[in-house]
Protein backbone atom coordinates (compact mmCIF):
# COMPACT_ATOMS: atom_id res chain seq x y z
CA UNK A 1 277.34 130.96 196.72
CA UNK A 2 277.66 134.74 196.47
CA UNK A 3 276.58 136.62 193.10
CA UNK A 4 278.85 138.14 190.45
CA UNK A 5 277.44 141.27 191.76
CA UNK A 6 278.58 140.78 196.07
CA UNK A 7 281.89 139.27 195.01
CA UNK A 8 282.58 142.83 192.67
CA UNK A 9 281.35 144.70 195.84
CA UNK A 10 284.05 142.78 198.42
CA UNK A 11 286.91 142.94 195.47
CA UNK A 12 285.77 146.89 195.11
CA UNK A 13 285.78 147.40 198.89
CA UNK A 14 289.38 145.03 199.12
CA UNK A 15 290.55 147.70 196.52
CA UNK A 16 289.62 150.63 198.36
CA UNK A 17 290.42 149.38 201.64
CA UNK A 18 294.35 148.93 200.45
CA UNK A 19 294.53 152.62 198.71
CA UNK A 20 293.55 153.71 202.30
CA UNK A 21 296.20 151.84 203.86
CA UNK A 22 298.84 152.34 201.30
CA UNK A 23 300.96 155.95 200.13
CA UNK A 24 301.95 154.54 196.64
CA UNK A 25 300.24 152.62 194.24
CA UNK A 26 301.39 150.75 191.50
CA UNK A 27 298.80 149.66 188.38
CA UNK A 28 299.85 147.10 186.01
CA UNK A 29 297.89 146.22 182.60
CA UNK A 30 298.89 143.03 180.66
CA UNK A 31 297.58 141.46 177.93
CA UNK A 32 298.79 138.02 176.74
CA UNK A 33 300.56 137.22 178.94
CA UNK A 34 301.19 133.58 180.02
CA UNK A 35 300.06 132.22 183.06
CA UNK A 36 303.62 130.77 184.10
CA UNK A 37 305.25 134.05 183.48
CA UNK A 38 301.96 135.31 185.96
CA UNK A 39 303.07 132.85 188.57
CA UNK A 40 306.89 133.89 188.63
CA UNK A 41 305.99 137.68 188.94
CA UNK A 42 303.54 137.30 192.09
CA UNK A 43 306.51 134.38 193.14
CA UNK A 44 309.04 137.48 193.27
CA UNK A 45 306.82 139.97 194.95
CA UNK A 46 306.27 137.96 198.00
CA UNK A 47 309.20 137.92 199.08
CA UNK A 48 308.82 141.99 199.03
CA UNK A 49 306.16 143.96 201.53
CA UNK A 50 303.46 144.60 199.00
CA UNK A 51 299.80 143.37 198.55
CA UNK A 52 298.64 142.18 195.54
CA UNK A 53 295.19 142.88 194.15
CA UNK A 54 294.48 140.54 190.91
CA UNK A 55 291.26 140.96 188.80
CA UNK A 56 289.35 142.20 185.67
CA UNK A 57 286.69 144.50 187.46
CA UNK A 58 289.01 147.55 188.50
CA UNK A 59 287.50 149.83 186.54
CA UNK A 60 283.94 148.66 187.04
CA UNK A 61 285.16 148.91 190.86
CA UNK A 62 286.37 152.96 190.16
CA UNK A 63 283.17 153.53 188.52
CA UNK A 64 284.87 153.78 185.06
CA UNK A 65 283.42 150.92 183.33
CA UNK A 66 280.85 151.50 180.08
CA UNK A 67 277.34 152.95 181.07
């Protein structure tokens, strides 16, 4: 089973590898929000040509987390 630590380093490196291969960017934050409502927004962007990154480490993955 891989550590907290490996899985941050493969979600950081998933993360970087799509900037790479993408021009634009789009960063959503959202706080209580359901999981239902969660399941109808990635339901609608599949059906679009987009790749969808889902976590809580992004800014430990930038480097921007507390130190």
């Amino acid at each position: 089973m891989p550590s907290v630590t490996q899985k941050k380093e493969e979600y950081a490196n998933r993360m970087f590898d799509l900037l790479d291969s993408y021009s634009k960017c789009f960063v959503v934050q959202a706080d209580n929000v359901g999981s239902y409502q969660f399941l109808e927004i990635r339901r609608a962007l599949r059906e679009s040509e987009c790749a969808m990154l889902m976590g809580k480490c992004h800014t430990d993955a930038l480097g921007l987390g507390p130190q």
